[in-house]
C-alpha atoms as a PDB file:
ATOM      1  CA  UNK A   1     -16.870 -23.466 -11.370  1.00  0.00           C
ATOM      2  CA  UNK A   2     -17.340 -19.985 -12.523  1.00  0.00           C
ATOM      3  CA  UNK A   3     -14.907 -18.369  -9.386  1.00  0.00           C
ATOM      4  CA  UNK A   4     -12.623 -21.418 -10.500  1.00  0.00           C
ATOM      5  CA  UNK A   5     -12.107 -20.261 -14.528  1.00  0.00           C
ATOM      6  CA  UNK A   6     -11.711 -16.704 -12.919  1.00  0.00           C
ATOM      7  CA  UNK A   7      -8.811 -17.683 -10.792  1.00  0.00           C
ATOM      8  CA  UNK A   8      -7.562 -19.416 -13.656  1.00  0.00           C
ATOM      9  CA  UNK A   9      -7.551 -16.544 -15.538  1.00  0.00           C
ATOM     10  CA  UNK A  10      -6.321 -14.244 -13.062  1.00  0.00           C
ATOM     11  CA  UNK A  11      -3.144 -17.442 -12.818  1.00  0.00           C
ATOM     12  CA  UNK A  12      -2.719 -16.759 -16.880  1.00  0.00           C
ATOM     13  CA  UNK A  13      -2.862 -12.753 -16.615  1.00  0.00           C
ATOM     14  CA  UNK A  14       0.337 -12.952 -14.037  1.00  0.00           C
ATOM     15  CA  UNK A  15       2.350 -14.404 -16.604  1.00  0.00           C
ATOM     16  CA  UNK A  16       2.571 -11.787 -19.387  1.00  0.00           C
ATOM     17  CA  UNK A  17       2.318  -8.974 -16.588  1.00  0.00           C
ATOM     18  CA  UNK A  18       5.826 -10.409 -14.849  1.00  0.00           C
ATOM     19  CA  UNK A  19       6.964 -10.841 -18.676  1.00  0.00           C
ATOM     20  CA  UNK A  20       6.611  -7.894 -19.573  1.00  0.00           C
ATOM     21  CA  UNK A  21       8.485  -6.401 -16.187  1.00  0.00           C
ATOM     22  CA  UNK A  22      11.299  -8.807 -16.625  1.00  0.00           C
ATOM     23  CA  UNK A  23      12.460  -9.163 -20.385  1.00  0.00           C
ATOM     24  CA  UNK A  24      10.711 -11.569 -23.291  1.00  0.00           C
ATOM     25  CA  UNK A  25      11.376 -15.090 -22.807  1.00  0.00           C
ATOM     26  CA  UNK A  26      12.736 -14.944 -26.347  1.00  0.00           C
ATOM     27  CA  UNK A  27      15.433 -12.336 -25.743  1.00  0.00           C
ATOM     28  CA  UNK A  28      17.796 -14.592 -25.179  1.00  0.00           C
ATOM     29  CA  UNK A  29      18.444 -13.126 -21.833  1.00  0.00           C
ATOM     30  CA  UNK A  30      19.133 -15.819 -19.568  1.00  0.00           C
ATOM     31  CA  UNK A  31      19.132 -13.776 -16.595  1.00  0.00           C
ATOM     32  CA  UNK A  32      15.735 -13.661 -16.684  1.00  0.00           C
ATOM     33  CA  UNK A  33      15.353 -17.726 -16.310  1.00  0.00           C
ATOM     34  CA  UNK A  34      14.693 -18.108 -12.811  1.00  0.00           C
ATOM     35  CA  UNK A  35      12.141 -15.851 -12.618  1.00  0.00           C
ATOM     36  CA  UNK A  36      10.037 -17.467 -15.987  1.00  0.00           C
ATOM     37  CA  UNK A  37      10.552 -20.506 -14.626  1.00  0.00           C
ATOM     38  CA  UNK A  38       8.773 -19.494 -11.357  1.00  0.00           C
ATOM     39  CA  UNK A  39       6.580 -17.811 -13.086  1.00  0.00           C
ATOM     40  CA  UNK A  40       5.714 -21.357 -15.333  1.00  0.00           C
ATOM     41  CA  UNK A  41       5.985 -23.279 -11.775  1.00  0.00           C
ATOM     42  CA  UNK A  42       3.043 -20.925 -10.543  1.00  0.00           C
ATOM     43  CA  UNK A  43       0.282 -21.355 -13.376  1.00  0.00           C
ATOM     44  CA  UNK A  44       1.191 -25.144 -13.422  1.00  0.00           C
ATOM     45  CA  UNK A  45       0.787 -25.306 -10.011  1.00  0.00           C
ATOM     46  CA  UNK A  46      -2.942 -23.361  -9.934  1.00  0.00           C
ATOM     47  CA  UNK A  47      -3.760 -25.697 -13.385  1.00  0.00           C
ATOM     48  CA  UNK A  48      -2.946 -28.500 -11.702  1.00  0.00           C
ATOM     49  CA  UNK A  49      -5.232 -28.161  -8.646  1.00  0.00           C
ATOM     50  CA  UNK A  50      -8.193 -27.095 -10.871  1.00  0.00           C
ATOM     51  CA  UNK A  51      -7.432 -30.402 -12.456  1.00  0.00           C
ATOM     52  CA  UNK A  52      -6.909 -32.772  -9.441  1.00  0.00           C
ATOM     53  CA  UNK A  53      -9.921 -30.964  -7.776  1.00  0.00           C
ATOM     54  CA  UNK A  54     -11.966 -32.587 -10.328  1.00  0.00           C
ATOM     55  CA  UNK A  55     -10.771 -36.111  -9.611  1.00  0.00           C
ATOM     56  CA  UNK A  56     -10.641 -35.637  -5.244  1.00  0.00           C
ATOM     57  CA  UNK A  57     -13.071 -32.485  -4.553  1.00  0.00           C
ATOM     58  CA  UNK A  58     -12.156 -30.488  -1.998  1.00  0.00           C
ATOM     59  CA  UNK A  59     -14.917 -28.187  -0.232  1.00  0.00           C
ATOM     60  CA  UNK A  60     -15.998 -25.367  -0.841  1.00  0.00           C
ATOM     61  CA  UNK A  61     -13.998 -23.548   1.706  1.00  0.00           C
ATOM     62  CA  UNK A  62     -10.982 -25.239   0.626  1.00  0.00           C
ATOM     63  CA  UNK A  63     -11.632 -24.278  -3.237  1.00  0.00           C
ATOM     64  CA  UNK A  64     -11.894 -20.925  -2.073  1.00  0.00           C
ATOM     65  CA  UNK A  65      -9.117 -20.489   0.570  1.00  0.00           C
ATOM     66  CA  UNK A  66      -7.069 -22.047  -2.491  1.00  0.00           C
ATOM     67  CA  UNK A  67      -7.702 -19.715  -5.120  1.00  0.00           C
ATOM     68  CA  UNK A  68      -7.134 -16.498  -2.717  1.00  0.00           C
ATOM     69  CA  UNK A  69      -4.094 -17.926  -1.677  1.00  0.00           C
ATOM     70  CA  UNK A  70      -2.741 -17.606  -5.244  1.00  0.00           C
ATOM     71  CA  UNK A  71      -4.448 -14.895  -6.425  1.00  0.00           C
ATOM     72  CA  UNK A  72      -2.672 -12.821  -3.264  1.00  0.00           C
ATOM     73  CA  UNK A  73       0.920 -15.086  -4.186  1.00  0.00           C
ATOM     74  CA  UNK A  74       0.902 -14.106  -7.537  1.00  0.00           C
ATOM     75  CA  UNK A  75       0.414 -10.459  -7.063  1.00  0.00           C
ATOM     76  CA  UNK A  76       3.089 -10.391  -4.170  1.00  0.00           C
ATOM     77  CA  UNK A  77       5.904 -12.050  -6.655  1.00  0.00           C
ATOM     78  CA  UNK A  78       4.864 -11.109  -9.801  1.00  0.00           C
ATOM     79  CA  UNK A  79       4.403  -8.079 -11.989  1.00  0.00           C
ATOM     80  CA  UNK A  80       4.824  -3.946 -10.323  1.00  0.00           C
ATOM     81  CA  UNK A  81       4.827  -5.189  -6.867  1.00  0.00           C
ATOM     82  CA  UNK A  82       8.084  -7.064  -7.098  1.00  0.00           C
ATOM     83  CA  UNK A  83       9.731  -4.471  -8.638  1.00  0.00           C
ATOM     84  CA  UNK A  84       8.498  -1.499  -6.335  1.00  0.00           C
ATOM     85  CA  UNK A  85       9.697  -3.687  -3.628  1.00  0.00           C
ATOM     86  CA  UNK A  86      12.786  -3.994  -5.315  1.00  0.00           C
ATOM     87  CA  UNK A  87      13.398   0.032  -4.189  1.00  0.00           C
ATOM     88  CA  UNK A  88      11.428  -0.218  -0.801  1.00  0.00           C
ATOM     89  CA  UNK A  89      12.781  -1.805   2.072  1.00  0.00           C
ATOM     90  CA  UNK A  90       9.311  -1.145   3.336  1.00  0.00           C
ATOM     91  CA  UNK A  91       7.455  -2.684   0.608  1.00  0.00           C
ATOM     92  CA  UNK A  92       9.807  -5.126   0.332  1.00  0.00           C
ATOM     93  CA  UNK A  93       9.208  -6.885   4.168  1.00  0.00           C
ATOM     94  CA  UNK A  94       5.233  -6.388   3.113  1.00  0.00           C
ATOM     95  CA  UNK A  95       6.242  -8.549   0.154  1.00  0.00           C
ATOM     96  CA  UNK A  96       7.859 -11.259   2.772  1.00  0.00           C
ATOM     97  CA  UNK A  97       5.371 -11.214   5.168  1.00  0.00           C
ATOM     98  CA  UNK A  98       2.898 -11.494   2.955  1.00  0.00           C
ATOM     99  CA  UNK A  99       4.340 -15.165   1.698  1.00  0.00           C
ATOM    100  CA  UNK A 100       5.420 -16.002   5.215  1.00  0.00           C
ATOM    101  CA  UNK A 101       2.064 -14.805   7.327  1.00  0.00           C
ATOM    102  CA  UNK A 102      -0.760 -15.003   4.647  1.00  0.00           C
ATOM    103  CA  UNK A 103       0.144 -17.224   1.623  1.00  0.00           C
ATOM    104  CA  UNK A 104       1.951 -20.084   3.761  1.00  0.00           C
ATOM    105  CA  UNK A 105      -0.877 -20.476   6.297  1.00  0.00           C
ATOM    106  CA  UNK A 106      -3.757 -20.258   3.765  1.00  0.00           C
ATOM    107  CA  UNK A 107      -1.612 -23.106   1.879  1.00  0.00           C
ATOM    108  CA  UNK A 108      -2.370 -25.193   4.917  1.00  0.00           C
ATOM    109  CA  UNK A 109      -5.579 -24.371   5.382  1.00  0.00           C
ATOM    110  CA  UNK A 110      -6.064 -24.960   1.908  1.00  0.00           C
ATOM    111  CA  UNK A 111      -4.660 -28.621   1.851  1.00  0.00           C
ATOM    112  CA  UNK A 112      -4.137 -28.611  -1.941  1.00  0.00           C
ATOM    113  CA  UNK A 113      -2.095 -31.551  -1.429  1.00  0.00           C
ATOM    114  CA  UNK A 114      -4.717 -34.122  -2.116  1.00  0.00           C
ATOM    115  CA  UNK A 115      -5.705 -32.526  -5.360  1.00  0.00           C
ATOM    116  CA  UNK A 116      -2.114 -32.281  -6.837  1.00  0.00           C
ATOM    117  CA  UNK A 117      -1.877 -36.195  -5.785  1.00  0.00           C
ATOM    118  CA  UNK A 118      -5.333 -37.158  -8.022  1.00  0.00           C
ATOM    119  CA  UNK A 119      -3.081 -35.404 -10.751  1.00  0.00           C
ATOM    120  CA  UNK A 120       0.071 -36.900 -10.664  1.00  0.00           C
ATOM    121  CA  UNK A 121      -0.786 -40.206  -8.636  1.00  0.00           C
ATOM    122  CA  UNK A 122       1.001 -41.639  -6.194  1.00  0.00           C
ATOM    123  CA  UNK A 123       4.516 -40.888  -7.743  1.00  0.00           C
ATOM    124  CA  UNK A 124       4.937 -38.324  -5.654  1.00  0.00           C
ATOM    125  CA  UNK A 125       4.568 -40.152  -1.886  1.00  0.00           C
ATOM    126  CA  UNK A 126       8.154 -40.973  -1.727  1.00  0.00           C
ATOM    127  CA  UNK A 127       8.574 -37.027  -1.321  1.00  0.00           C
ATOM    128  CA  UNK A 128       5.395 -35.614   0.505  1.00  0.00           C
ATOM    129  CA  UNK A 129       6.064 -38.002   3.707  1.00  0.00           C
ATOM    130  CA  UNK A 130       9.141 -37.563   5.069  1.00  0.00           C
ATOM    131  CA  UNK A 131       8.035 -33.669   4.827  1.00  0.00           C
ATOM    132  CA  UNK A 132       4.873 -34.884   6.821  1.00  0.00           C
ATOM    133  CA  UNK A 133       6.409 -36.648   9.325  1.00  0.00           C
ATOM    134  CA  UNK A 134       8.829 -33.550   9.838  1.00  0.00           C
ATOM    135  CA  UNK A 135       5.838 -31.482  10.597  1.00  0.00           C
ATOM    136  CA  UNK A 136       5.364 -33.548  13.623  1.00  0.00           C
ATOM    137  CA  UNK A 137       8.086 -31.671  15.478  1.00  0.00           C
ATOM    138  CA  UNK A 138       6.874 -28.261  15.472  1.00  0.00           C
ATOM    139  CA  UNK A 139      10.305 -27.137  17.109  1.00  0.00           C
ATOM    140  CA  UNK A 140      11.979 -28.292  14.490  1.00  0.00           C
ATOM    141  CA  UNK A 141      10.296 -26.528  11.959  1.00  0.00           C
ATOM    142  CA  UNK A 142      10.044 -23.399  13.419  1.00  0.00           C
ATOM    143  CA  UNK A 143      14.012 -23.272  13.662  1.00  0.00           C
ATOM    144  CA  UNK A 144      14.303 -24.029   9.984  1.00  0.00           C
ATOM    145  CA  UNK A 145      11.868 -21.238   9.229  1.00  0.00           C
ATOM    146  CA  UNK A 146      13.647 -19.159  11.579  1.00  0.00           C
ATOM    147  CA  UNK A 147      17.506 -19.381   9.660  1.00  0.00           C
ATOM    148  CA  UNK A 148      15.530 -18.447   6.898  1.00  0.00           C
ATOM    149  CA  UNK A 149      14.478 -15.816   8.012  1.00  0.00           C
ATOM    150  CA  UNK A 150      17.327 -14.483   9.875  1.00  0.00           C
ATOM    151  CA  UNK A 151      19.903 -15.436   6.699  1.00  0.00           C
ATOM    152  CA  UNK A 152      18.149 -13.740   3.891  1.00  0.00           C
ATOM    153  CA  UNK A 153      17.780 -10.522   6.402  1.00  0.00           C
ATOM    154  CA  UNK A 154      21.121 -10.754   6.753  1.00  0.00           C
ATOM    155  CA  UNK A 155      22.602  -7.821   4.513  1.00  0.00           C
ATOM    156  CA  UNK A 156      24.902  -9.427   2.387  1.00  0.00           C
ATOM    157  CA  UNK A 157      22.478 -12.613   1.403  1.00  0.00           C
ATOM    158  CA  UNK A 158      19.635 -10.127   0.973  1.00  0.00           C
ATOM    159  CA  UNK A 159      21.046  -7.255  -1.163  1.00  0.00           C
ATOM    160  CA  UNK A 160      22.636 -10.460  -3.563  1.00  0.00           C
ATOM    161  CA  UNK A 161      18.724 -12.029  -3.800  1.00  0.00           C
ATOM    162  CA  UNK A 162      18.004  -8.096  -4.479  1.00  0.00           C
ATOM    163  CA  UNK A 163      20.303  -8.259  -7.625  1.00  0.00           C
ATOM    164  CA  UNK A 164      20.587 -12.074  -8.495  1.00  0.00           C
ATOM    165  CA  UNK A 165      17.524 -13.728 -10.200  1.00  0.00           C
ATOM    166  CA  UNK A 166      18.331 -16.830  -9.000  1.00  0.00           C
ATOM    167  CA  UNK A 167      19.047 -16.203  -5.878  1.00  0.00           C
ATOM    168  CA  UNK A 168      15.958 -14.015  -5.616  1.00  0.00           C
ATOM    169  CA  UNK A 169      13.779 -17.147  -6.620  1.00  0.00           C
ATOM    170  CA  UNK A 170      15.460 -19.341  -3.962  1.00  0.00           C
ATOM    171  CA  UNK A 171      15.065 -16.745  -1.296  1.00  0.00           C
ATOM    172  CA  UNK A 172      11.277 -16.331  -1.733  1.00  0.00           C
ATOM    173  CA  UNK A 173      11.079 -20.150  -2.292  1.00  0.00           C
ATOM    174  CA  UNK A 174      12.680 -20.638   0.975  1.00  0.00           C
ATOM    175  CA  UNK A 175      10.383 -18.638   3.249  1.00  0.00           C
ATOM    176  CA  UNK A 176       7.119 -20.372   1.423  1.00  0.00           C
ATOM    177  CA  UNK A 177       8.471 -23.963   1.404  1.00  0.00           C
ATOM    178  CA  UNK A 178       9.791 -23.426   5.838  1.00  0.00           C
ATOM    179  CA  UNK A 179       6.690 -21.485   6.033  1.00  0.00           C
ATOM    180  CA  UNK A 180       4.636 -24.141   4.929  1.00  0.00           C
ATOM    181  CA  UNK A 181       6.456 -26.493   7.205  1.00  0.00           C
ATOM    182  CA  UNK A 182       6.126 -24.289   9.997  1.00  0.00           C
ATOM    183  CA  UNK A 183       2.381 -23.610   9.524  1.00  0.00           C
ATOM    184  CA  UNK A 184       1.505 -27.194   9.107  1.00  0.00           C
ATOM    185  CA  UNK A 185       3.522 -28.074  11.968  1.00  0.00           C
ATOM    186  CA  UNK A 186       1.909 -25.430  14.101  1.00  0.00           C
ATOM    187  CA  UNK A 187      -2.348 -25.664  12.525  1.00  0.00           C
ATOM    188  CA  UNK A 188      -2.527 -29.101  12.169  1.00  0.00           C
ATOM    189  CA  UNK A 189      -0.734 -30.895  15.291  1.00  0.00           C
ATOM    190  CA  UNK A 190      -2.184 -33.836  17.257  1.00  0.00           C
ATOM    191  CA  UNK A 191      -3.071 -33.489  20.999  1.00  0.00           C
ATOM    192  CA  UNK A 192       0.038 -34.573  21.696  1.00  0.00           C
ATOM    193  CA  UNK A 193       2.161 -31.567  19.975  1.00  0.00           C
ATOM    194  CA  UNK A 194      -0.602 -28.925  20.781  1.00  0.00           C
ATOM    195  CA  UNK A 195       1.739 -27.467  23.446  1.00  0.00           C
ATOM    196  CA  UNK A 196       4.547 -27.740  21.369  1.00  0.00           C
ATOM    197  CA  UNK A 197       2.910 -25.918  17.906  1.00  0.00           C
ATOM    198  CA  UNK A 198       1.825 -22.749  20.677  1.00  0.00           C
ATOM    199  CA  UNK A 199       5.464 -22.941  22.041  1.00  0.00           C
ATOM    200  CA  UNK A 200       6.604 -22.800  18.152  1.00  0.00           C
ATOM    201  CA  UNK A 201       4.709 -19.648  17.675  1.00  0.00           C
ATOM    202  CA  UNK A 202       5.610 -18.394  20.309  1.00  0.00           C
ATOM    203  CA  UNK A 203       9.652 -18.775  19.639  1.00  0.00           C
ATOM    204  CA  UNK A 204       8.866 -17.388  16.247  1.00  0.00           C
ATOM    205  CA  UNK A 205       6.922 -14.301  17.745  1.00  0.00           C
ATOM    206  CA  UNK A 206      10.341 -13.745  19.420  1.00  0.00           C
ATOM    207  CA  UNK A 207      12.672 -13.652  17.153  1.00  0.00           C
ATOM    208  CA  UNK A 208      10.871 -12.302  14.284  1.00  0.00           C
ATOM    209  CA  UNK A 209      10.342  -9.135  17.107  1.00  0.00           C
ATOM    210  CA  UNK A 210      14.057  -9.195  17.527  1.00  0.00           C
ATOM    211  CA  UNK A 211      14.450  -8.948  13.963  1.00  0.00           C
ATOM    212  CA  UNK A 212      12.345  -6.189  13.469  1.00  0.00           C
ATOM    213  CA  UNK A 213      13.537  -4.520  16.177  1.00  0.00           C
ATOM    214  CA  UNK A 214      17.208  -4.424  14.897  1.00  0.00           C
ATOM    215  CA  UNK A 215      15.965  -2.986  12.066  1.00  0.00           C
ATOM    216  CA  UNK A 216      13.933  -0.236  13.356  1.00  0.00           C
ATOM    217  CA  UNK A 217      16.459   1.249  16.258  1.00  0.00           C
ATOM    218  CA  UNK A 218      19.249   0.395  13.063  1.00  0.00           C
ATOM    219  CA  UNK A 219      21.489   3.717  13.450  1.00  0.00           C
ATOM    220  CA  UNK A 220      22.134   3.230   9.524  1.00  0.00           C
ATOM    221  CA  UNK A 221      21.078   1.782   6.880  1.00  0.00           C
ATOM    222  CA  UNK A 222      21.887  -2.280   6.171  1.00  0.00           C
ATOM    223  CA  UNK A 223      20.604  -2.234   3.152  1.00  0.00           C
ATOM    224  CA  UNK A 224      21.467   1.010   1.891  1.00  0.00           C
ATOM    225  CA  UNK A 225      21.600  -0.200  -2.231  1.00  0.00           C
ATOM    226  CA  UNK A 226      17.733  -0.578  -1.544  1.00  0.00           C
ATOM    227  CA  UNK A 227      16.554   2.480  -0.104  1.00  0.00           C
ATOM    228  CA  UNK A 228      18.239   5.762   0.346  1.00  0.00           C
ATOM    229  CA  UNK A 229      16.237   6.766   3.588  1.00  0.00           C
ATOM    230  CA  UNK A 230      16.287   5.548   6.903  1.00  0.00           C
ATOM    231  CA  UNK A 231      13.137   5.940   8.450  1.00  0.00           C
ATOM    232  CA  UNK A 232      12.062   3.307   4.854  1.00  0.00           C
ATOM    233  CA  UNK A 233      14.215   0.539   6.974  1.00  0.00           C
ATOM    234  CA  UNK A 234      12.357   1.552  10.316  1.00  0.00           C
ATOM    235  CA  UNK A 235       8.984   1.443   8.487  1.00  0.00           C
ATOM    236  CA  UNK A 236      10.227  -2.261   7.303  1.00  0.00           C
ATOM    237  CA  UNK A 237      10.927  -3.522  10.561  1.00  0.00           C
ATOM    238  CA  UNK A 238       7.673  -1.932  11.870  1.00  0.00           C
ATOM    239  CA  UNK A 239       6.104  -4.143   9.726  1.00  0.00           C
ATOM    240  CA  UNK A 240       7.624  -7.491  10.772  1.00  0.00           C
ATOM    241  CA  UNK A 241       7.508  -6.622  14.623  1.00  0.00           C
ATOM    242  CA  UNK A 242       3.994  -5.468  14.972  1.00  0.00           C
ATOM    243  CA  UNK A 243       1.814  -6.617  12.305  1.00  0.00           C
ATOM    244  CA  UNK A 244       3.482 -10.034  11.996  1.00  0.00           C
ATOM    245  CA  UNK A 245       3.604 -10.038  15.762  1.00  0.00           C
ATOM    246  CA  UNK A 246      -0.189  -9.674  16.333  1.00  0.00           C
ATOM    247  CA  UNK A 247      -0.725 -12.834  14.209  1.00  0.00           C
ATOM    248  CA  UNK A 248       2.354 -14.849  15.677  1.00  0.00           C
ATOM    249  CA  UNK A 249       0.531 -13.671  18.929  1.00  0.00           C
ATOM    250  CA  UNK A 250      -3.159 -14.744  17.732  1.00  0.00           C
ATOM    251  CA  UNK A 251      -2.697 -18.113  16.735  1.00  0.00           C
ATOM    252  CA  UNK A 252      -0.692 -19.113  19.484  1.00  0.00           C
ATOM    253  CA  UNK A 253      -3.267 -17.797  21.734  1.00  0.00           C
ATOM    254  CA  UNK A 254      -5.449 -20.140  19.670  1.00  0.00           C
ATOM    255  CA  UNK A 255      -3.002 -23.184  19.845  1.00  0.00           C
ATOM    256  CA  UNK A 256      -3.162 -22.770  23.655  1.00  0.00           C
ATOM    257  CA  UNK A 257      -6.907 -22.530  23.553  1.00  0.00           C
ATOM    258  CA  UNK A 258      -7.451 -25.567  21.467  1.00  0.00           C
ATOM    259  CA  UNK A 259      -4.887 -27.682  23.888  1.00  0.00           C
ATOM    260  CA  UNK A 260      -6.103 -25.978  27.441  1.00  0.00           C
ATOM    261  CA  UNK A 261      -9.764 -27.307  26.160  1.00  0.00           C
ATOM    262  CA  UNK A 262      -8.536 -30.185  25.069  1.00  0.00           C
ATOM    263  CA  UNK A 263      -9.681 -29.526  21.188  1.00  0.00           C
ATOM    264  CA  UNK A 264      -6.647 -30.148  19.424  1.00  0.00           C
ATOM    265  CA  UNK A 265      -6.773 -29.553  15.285  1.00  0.00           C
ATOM    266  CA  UNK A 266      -8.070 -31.746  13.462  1.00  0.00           C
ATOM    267  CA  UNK A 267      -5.623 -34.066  11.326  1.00  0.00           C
ATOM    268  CA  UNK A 268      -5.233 -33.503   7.237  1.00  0.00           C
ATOM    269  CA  UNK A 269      -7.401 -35.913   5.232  1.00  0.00           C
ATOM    270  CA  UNK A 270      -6.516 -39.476   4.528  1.00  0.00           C
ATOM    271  CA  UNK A 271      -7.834 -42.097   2.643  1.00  0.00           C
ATOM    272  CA  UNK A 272      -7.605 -41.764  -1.683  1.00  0.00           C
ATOM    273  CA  UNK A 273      -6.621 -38.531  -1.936  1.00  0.00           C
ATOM    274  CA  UNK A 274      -3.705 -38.108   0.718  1.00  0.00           C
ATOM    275  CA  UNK A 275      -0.499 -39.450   1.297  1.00  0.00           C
ATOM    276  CA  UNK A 276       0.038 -41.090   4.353  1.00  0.00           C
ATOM    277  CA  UNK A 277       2.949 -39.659   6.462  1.00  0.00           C
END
């Protein structure tokens, strides 16, 4: 209980810190609405779990993989990071892979799900199964993740998100909501998909390396109203081909593992607290 109030003060400190960075939500500045509304998404989101966790208790584990998750999510979008990254290319792709390689898979691991359901009830089912059934088809998933990827590193969509509030919301939305997807698809498959999820990872090892290579051996800058210095793009790409590689790599060495030895994942919980797919 006492890590839990911490989190949930850490959840209330990102708020005013981001404020502060982007404009008063009394200005009057509507530019700034995306971003307070993602802001107000975030600390209802963390509020709510703390809640529903008192009606369907998670574990420990859970609790605790839950609470890092968006402790290291709010610091990645909100307050001085986001705007450092904003004249980094380098410490902007740290900001992506950070949602798309740490924040989406601890969200699965997490399984916060069943908590946000003993909130709201089961209102919500009509949405949460169809995504459920999707993550069935690893494949599938992976190639959604992977346009979003590929079109917000594209430079024209990326230098707009740079500059466009909105846009800049639905861009980091994007890679959490298909990396969640994707990580779901890929963690939690039956024996079944096993192959499949490692065959996933393995796609996305590939073309997030491609990606990363492109912009490393770049001869100029792409996104050159970012950062002023080449080797700042070749540092960014760096960072997407070999430190997202080597956990692309890892759990689809694990996925192959857990299929080989025929000790596939275990399913998500069902029952009260858990809609089925």
């Amino acid at each position: 209980m006492r890590v839990m109030r911490r989190a949930l003060a850490g959840a209330c400190l990102c708020v005013p810190i981001a404020a502060a960075a982007h404009g008063n939500v009394f200005s009057g500045d509507g530019a700034h609405a995306p971003i307070w509304a993602s802001q107000a998404l975030f600390v209802i989101a963390w509020f709510g779990y703390a809640f529903g966790a008192a009606r369907v208790r998670p574990t420990a584990a859970r609790r605790l993989i839950f609470h890092t998750m968006m402790l290291i999510a709010g610091l990645a979008l909100f307050g001085p990071f986001d705007d450092w990254a904003g004249s980094s290319s380098a410490l902007h792709m740290v900001q992506h892979m950070l949602l798309m390689v740490v924040v989406a898979p601890l969200a699965v691991l997490a399984a916060p799900l069943a908590q946000w359901r003993g909130l709201i009830g089961k209102s919500a089912d009509a949405m949460w199964r169809p995504l459920l059934r999707l993550t069935r088809y690893p494949m599938v998933c992976a190639m959604l993740h992977a346009a979003a990827i590929w079109i917000w590193h594209a430079p024209a969509p990326y230098m707009a998100a740079l500059f466009n509030n909105g846009l800049h919301v639905l861009e980091h939305a994007s890679f959490l909501f298909t990396g969640w997807l994707f990580w779901w698809s890929v963690l939690r498959p039956g024996r079944d998909t096993a192959i499949e999820g490692a065959m996933a990872l393995l796609f996305t090892l590939m073309h997030t390396g491609l990606l990363g290579a492109l912009l490393t051996f770049a001869p100029e800058l792409l996104y050159s109203r970012e950062s002023r210095e080449l080797w700042d793009q070749q540092l960014a790409g760096l960072i997407m081909w070999v430190p997202g590689g080597f956990v692309y790599l890892g759990a689809a060495a694990w996925a192959g593992h857990r299929w080989l030895t025929g000790q596939p994942p275990g399913h998500p919980p069902r029952g009260a607290g858990w809609p089925a797919p």
